[in-house]
PDB file of N, CA and C in Angstrom:
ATOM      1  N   UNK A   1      97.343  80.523 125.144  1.00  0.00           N
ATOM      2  CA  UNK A   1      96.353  80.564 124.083  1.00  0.00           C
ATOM      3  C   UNK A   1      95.095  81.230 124.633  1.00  0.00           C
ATOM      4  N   UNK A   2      94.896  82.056 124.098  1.00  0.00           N
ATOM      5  CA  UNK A   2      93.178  82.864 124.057  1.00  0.00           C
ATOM      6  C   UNK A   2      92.221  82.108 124.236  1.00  0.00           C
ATOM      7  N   UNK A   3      91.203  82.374 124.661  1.00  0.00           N
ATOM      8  CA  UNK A   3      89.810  81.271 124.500  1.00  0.00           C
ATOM      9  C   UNK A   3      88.738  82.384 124.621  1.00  0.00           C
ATOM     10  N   UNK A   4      88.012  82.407 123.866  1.00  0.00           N
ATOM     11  CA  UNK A   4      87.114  83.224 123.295  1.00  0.00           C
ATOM     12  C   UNK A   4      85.302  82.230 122.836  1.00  0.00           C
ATOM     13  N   UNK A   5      84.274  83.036 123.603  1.00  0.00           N
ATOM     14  CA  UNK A   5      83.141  82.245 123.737  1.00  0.00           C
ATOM     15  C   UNK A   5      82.558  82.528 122.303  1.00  0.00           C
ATOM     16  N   UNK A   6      82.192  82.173 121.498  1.00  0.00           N
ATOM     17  CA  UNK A   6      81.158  82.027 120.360  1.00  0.00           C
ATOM     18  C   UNK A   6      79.772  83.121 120.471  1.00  0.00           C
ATOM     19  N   UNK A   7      79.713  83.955 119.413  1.00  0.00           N
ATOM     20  CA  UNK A   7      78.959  85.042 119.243  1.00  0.00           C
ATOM     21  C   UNK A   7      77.422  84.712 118.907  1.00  0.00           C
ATOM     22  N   UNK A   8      76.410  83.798 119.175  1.00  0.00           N
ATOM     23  CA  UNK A   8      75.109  83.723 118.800  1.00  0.00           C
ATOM     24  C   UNK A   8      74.589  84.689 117.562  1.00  0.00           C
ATOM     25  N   UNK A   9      73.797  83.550 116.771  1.00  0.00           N
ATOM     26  CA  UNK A   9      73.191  84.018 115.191  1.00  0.00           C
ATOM     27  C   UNK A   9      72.805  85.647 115.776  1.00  0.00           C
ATOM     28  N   UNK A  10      72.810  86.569 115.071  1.00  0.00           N
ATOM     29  CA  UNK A  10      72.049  88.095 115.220  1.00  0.00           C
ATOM     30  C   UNK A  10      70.304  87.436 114.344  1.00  0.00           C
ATOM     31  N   UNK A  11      69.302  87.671 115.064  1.00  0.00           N
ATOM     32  CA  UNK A  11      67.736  87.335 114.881  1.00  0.00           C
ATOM     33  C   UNK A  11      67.754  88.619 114.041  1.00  0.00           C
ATOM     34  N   UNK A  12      67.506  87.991 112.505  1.00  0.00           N
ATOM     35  CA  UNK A  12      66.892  89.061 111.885  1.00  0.00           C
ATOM     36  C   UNK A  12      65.349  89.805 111.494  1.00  0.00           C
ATOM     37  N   UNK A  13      64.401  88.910 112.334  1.00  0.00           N
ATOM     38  CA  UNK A  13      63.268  89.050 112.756  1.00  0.00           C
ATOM     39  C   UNK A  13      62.857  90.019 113.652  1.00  0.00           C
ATOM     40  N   UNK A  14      62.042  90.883 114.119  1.00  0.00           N
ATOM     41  CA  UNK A  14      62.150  91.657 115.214  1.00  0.00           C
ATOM     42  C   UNK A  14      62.656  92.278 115.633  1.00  0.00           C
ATOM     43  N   UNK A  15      64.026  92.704 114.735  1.00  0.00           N
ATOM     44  CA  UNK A  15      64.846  93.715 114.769  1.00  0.00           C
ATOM     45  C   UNK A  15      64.979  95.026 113.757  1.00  0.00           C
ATOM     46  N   UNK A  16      64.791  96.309 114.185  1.00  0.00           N
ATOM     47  CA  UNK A  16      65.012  96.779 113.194  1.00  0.00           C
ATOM     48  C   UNK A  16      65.961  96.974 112.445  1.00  0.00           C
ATOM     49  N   UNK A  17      66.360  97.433 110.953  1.00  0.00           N
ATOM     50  CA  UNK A  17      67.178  96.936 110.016  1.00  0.00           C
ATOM     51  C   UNK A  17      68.824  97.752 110.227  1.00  0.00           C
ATOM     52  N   UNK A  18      68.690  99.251 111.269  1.00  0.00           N
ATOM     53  CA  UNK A  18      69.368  99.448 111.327  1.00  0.00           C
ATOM     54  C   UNK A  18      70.244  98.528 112.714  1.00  0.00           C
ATOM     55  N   UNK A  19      69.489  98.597 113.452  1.00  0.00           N
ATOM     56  CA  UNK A  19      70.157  97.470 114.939  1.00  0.00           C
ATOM     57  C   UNK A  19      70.149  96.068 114.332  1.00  0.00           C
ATOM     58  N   UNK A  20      69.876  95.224 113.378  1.00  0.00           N
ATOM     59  CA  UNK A  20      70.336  94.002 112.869  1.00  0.00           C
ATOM     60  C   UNK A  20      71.972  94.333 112.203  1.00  0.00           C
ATOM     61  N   UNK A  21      71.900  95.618 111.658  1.00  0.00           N
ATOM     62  CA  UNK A  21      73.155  95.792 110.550  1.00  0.00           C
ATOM     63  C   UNK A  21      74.315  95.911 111.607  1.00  0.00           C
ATOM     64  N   UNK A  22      73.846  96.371 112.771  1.00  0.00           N
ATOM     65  CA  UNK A  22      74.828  96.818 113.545  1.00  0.00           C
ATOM     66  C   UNK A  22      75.406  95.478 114.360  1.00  0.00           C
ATOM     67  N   UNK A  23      74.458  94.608 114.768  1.00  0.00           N
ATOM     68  CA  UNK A  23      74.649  93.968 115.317  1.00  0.00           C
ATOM     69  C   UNK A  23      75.746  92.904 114.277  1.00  0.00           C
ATOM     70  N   UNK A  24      75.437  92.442 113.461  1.00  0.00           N
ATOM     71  CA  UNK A  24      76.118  91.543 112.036  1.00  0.00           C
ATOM     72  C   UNK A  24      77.228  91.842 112.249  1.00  0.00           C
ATOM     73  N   UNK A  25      77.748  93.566 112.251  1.00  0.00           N
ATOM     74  CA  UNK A  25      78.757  94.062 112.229  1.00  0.00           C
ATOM     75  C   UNK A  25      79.389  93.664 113.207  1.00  0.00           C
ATOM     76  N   UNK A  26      79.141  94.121 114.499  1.00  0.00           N
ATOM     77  CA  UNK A  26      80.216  93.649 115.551  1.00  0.00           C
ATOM     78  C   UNK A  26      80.227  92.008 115.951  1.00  0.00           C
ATOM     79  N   UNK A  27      79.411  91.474 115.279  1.00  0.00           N
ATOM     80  CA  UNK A  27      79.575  90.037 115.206  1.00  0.00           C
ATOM     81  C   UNK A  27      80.492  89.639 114.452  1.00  0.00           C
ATOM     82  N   UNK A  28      80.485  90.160 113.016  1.00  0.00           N
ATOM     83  CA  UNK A  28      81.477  89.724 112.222  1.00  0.00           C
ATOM     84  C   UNK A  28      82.776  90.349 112.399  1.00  0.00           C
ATOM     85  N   UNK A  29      83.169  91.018 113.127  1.00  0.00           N
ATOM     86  CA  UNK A  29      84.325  91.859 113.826  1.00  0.00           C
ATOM     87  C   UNK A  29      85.020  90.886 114.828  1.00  0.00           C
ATOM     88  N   UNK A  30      83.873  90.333 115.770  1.00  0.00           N
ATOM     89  CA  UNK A  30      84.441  90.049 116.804  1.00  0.00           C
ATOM     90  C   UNK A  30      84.988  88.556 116.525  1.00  0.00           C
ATOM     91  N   UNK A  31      84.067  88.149 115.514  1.00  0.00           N
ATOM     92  CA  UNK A  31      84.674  86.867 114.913  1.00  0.00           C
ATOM     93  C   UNK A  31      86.137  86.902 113.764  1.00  0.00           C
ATOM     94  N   UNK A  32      86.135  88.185 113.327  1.00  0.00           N
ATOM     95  CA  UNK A  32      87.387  87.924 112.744  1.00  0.00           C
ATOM     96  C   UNK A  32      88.654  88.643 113.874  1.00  0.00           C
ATOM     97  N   UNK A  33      88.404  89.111 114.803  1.00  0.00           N
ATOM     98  CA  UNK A  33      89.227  89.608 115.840  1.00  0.00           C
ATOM     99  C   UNK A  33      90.174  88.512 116.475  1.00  0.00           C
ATOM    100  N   UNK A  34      88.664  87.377 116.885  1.00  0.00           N
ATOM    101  CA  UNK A  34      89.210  86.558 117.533  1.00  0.00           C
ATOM    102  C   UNK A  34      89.511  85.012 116.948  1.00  0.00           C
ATOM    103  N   UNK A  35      89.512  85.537 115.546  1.00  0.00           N
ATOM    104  CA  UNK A  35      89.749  84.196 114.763  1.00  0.00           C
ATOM    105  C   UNK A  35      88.632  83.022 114.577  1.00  0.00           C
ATOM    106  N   UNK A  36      87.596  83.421 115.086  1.00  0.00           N
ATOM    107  CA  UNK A  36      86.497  81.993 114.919  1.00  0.00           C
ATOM    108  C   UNK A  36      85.920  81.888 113.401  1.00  0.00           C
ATOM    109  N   UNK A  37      86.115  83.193 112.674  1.00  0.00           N
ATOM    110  CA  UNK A  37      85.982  83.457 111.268  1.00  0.00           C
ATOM    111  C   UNK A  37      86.110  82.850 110.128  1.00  0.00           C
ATOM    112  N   UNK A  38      87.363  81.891 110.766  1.00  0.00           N
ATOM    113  CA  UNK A  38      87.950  80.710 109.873  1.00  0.00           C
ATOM    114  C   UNK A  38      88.413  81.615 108.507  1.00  0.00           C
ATOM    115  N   UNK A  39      88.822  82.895 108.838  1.00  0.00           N
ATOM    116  CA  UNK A  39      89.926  83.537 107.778  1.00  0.00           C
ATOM    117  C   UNK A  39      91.656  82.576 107.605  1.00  0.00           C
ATOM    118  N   UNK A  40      91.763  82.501 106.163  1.00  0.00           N
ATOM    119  CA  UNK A  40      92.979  81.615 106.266  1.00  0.00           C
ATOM    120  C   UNK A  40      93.864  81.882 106.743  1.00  0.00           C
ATOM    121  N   UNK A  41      94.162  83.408 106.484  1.00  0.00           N
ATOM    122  CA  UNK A  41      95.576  83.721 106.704  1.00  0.00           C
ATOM    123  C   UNK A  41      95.873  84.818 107.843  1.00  0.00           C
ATOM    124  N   UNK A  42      94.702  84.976 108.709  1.00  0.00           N
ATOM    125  CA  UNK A  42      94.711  85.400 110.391  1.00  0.00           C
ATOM    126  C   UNK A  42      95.099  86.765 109.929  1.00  0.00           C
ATOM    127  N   UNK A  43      94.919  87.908 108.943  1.00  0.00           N
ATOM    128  CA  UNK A  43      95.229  88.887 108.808  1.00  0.00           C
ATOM    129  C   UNK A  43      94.648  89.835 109.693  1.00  0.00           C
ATOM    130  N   UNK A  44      93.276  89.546 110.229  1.00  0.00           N
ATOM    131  CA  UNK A  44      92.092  90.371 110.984  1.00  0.00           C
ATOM    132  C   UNK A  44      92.595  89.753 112.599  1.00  0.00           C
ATOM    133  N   UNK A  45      93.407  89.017 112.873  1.00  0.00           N
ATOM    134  CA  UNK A  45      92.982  88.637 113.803  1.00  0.00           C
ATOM    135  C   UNK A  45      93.706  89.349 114.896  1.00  0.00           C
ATOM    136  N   UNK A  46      93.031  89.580 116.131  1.00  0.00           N
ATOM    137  CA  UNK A  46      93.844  90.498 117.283  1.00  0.00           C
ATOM    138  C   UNK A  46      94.906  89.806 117.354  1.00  0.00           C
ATOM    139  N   UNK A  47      96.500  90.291 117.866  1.00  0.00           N
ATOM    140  CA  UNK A  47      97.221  89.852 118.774  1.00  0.00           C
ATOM    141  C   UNK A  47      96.851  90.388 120.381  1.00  0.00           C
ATOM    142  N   UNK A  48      96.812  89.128 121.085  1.00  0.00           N
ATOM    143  CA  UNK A  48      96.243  89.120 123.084  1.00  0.00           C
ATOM    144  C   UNK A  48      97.706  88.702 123.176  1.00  0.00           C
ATOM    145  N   UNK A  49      97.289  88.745 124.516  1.00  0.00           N
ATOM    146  CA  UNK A  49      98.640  89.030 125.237  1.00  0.00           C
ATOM    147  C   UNK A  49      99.028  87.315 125.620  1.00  0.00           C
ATOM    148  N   UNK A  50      98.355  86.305 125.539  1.00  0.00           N
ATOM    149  CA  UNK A  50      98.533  85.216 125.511  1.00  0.00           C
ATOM    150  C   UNK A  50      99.324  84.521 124.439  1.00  0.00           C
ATOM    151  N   UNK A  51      99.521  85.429 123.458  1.00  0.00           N
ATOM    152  CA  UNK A  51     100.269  84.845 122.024  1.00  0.00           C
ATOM    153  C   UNK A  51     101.706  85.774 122.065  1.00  0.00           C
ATOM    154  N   UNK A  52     102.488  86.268 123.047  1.00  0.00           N
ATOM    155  CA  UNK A  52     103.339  87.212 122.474  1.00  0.00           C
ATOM    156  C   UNK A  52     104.482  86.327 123.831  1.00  0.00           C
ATOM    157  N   UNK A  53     105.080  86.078 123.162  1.00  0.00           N
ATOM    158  CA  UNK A  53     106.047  85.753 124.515  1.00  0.00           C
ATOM    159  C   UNK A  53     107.409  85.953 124.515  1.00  0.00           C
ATOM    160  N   UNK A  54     108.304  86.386 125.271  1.00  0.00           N
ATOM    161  CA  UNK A  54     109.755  86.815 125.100  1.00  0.00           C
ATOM    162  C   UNK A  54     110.423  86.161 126.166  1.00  0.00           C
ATOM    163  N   UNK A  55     111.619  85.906 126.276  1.00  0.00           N
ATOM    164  CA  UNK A  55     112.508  85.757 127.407  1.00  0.00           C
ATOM    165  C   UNK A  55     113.223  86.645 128.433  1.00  0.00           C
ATOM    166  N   UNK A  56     113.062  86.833 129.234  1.00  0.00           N
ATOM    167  CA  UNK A  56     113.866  88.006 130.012  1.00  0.00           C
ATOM    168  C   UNK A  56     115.613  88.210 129.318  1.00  0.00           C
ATOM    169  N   UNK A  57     115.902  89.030 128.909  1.00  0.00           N
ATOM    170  CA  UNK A  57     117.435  89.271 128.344  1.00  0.00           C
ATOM    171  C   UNK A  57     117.992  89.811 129.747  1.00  0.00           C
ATOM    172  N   UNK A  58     117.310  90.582 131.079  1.00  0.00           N
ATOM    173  CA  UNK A  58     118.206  90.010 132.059  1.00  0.00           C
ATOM    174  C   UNK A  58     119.827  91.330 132.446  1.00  0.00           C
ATOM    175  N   UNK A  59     120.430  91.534 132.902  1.00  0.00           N
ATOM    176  CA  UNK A  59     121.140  92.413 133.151  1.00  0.00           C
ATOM    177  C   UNK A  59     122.558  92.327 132.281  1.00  0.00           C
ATOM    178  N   UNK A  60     122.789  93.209 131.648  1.00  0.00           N
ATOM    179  CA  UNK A  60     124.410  93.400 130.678  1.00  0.00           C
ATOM    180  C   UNK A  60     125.410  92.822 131.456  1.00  0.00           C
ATOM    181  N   UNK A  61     126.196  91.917 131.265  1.00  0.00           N
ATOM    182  CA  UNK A  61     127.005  91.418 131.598  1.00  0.00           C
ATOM    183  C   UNK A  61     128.005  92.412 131.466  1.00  0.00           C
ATOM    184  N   UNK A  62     128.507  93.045 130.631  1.00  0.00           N
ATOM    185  CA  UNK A  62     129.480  94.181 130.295  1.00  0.00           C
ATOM    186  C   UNK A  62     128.973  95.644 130.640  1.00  0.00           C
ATOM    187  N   UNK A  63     129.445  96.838 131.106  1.00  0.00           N
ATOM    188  CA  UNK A  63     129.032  97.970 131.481  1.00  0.00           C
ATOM    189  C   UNK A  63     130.428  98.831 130.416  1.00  0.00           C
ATOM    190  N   UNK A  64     131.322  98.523 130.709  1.00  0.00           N
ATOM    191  CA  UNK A  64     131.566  99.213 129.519  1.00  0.00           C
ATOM    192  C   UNK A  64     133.788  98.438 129.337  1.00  0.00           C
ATOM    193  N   UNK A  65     134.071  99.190 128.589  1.00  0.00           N
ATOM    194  CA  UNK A  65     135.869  98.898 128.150  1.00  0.00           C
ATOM    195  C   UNK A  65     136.688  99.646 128.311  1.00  0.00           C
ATOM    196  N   UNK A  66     137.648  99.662 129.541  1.00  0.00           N
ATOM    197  CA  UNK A  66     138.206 100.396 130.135  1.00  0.00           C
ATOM    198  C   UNK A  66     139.942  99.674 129.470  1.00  0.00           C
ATOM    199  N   UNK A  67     140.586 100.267 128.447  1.00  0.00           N
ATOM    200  CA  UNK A  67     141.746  99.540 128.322  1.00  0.00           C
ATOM    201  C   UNK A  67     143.061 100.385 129.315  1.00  0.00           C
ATOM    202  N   UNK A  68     142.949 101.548 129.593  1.00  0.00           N
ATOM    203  CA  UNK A  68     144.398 102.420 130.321  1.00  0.00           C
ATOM    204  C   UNK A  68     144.119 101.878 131.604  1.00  0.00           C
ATOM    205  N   UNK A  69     143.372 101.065 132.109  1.00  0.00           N
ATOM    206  CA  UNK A  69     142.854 100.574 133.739  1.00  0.00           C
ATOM    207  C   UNK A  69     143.062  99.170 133.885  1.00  0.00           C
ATOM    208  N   UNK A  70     143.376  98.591 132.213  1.00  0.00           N
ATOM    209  CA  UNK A  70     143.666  96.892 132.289  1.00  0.00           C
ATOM    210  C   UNK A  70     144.460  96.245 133.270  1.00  0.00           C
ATOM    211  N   UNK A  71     144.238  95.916 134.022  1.00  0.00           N
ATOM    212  CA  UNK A  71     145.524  95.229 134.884  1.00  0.00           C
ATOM    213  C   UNK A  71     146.367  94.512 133.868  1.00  0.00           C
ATOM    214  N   UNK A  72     147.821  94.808 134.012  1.00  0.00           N
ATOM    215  CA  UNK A  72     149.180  94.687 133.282  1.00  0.00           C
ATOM    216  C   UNK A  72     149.363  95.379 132.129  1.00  0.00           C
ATOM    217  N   UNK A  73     148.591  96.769 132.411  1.00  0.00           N
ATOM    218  CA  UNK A  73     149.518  97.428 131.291  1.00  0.00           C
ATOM    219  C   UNK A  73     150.365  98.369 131.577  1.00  0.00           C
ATOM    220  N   UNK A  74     151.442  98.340 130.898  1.00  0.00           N
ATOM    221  CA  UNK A  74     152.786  98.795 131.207  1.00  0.00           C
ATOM    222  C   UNK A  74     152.935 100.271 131.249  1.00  0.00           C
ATOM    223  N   UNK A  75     152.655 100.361 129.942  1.00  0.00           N
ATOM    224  CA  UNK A  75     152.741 101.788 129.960  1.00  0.00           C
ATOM    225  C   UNK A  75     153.936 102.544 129.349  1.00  0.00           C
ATOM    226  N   UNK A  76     154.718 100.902 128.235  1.00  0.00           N
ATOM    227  CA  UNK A  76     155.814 101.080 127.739  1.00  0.00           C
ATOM    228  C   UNK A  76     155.650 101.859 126.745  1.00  0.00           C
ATOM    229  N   UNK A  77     156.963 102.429 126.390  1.00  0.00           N
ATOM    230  CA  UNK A  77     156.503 103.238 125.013  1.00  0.00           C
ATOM    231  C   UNK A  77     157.917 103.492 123.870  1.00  0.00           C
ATOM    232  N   UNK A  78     157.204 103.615 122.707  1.00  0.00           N
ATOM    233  CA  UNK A  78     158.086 102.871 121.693  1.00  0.00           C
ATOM    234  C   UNK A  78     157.860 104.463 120.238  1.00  0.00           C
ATOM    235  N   UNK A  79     158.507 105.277 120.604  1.00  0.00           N
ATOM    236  CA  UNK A  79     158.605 106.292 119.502  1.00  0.00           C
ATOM    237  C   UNK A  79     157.684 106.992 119.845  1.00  0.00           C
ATOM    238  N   UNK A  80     157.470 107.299 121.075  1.00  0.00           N
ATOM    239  CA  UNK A  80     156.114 108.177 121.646  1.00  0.00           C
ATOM    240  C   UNK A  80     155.062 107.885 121.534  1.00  0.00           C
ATOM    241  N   UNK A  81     154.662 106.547 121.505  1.00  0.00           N
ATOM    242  CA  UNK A  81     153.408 105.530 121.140  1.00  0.00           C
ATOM    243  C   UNK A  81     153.265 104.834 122.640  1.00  0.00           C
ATOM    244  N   UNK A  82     152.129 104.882 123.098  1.00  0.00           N
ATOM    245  CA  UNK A  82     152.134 103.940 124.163  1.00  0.00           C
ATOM    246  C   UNK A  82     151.989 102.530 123.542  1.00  0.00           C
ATOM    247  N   UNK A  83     152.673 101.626 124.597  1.00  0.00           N
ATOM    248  CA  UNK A  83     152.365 100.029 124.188  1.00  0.00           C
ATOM    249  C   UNK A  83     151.217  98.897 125.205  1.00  0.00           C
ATOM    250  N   UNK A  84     150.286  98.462 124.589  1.00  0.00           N
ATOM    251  CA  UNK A  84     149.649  98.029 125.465  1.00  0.00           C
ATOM    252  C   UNK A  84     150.425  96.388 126.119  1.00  0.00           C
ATOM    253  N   UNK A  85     150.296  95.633 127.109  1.00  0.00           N
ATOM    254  CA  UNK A  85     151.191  94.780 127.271  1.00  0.00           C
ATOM    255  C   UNK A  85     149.996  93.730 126.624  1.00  0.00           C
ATOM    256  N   UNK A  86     150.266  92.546 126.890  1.00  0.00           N
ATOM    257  CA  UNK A  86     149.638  91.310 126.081  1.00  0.00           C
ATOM    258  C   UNK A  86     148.455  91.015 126.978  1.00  0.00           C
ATOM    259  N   UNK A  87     148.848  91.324 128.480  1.00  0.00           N
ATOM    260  CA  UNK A  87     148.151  90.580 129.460  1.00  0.00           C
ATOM    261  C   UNK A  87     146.029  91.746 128.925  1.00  0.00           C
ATOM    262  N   UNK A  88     147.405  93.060 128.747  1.00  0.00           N
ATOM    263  CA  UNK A  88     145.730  93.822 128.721  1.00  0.00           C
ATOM    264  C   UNK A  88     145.086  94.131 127.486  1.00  0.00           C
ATOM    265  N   UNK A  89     145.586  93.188 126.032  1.00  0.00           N
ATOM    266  CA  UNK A  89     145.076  93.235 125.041  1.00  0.00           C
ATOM    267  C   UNK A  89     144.193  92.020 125.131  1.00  0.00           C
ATOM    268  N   UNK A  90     144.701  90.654 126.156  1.00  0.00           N
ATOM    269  CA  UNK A  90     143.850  89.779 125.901  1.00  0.00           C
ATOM    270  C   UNK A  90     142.440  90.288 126.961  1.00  0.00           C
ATOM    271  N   UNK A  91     142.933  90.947 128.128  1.00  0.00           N
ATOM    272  CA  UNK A  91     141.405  91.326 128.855  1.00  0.00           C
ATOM    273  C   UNK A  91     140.670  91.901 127.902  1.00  0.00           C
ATOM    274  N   UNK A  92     141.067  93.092 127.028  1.00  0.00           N
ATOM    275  CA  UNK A  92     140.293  93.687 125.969  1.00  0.00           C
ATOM    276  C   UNK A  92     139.657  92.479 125.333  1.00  0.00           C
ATOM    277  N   UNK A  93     140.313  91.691 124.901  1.00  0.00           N
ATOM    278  CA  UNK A  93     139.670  91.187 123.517  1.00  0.00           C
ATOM    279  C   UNK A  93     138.399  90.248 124.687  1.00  0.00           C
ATOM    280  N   UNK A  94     138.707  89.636 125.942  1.00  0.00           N
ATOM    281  CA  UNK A  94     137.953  88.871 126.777  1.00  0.00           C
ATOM    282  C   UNK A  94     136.603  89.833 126.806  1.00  0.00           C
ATOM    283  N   UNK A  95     136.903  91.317 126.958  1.00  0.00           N
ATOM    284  CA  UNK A  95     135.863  92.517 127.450  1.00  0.00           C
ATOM    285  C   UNK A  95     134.558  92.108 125.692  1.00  0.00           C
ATOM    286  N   UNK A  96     135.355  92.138 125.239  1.00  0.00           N
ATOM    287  CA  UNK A  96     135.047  92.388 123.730  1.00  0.00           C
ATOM    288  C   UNK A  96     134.114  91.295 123.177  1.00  0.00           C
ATOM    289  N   UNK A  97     134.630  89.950 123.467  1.00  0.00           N
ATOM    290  CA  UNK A  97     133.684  88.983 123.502  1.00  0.00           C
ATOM    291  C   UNK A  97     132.800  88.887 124.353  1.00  0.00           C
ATOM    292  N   UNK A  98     132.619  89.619 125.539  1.00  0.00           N
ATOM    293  CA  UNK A  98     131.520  88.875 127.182  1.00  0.00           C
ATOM    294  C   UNK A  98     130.360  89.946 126.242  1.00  0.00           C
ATOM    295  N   UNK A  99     130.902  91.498 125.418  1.00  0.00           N
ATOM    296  CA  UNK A  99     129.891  92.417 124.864  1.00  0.00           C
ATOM    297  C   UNK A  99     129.339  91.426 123.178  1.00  0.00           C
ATOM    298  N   UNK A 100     130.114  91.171 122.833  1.00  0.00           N
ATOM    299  CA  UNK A 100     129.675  90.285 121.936  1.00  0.00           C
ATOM    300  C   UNK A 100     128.375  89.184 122.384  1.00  0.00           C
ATOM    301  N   UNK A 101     128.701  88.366 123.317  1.00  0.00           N
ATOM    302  CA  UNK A 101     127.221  87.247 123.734  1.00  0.00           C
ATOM    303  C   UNK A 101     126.517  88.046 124.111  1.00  0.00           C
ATOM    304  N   UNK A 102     126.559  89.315 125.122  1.00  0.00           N
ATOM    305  CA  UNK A 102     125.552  90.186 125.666  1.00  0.00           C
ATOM    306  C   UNK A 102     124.438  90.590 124.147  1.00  0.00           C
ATOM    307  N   UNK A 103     125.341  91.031 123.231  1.00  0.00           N
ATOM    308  CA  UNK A 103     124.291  91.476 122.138  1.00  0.00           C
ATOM    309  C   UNK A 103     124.218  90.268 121.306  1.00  0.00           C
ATOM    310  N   UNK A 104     124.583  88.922 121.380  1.00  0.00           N
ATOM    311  CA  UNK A 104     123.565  87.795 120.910  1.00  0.00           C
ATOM    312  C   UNK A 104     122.704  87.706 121.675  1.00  0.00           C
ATOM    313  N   UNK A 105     122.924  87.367 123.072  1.00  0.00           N
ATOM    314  CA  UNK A 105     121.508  87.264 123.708  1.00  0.00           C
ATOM    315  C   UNK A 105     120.190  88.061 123.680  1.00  0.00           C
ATOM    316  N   UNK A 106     120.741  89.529 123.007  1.00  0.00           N
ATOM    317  CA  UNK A 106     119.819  90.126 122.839  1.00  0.00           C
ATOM    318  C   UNK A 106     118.969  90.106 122.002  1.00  0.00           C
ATOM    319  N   UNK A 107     119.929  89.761 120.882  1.00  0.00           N
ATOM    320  CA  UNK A 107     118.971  89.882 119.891  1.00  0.00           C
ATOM    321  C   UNK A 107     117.948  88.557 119.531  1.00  0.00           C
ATOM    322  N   UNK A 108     118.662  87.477 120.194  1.00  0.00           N
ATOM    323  CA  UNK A 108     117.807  86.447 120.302  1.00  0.00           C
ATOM    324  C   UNK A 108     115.980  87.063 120.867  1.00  0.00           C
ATOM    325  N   UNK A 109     116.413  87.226 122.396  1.00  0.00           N
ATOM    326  CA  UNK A 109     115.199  87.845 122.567  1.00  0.00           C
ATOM    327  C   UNK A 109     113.893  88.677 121.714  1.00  0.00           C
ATOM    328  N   UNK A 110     115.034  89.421 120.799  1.00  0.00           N
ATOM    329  CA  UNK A 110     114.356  90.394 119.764  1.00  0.00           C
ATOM    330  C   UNK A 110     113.845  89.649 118.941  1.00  0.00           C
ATOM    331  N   UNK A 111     114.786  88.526 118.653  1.00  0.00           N
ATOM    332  CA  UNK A 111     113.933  87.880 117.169  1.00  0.00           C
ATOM    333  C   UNK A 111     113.060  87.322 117.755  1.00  0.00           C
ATOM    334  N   UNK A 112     112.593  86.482 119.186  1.00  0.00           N
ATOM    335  CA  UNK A 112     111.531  86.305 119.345  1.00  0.00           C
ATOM    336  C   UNK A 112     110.708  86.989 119.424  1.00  0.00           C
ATOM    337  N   UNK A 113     110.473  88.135 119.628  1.00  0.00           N
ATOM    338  CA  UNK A 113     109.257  89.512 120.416  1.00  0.00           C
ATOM    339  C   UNK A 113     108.913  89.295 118.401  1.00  0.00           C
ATOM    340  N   UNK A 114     109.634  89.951 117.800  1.00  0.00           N
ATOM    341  CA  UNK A 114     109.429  90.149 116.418  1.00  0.00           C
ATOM    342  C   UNK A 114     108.360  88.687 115.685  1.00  0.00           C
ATOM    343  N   UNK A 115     108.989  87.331 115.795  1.00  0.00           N
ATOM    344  CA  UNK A 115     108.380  86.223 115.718  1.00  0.00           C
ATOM    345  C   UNK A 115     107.111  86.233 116.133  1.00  0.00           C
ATOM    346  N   UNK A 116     107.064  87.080 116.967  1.00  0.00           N
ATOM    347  CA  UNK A 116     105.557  86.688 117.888  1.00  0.00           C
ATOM    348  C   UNK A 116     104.378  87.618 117.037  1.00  0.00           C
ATOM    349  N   UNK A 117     105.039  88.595 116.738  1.00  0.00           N
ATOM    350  CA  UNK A 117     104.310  90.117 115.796  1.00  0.00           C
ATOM    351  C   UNK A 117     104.191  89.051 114.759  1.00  0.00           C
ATOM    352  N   UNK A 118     104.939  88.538 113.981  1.00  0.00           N
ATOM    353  CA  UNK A 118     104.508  88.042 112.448  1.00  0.00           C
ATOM    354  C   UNK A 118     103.542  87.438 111.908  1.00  0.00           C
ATOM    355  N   UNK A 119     103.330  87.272 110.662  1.00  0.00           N
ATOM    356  CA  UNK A 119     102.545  86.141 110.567  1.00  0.00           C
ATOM    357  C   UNK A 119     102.607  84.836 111.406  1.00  0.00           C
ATOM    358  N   UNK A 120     101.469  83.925 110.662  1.00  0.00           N
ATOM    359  CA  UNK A 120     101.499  82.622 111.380  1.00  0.00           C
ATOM    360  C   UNK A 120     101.264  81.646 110.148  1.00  0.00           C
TER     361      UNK A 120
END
């Protein structure tokens, strides 16, 4: 969480009217920047780097799907069709799911980064 010091009244006494206007201004900027504004719906307000947080997603478990390299495939063939054997349809389908959690985990990550951008 941010912590942000409180902007002192701008003295409209003794100032001239253009350096009072200016000053108001980046007062009332810096207060709706940093939320002390008491705007309801935080539309003005900066995102800092204290409010954005993600999880490391971390290295691909899968690099890629190699099925003619499966260990146990035969290499039988049935009307000029190769046949894959069972042993290397289930590594496929094993390859297929480890890429499957790889891109849940990802997108988990994503929906948080995104969560963090949104409203509040």
């Amino acid at each position: 969480m941010a912590r942000f010091t409180g902007v002192p009244v701008v003295p409209t006494s003794g100032l001239p009217e253009l350096q009072a206007n200016l000053f108001s201004s980046l007062k009332e900027n810096v207060e709706l920047l940093t939320g002390a504004r008491g705007e309801a719906d935080f539309n003005s307000k900066a995102l800092v780097r204290s409010d954005v947080q993600a999880k490391q997603v971390g290295t691909q478990t899968m690099a890629s799907v190699q099925i003619v390299a499966v260990e146990g495939y035969t290499g039988a063939h049935d009307n000029a069709n190769e046949i894959a054997s069972l042993a290397a349809l289930r590594a496929l389908r094993d390859d297929v799911q480890v890429l499957a959690n790889d891109l849940f985990t990802t997108r988990q990550a994503l929906d948080l980064l995104i969560s963090n951008f949104g409203g509040r």
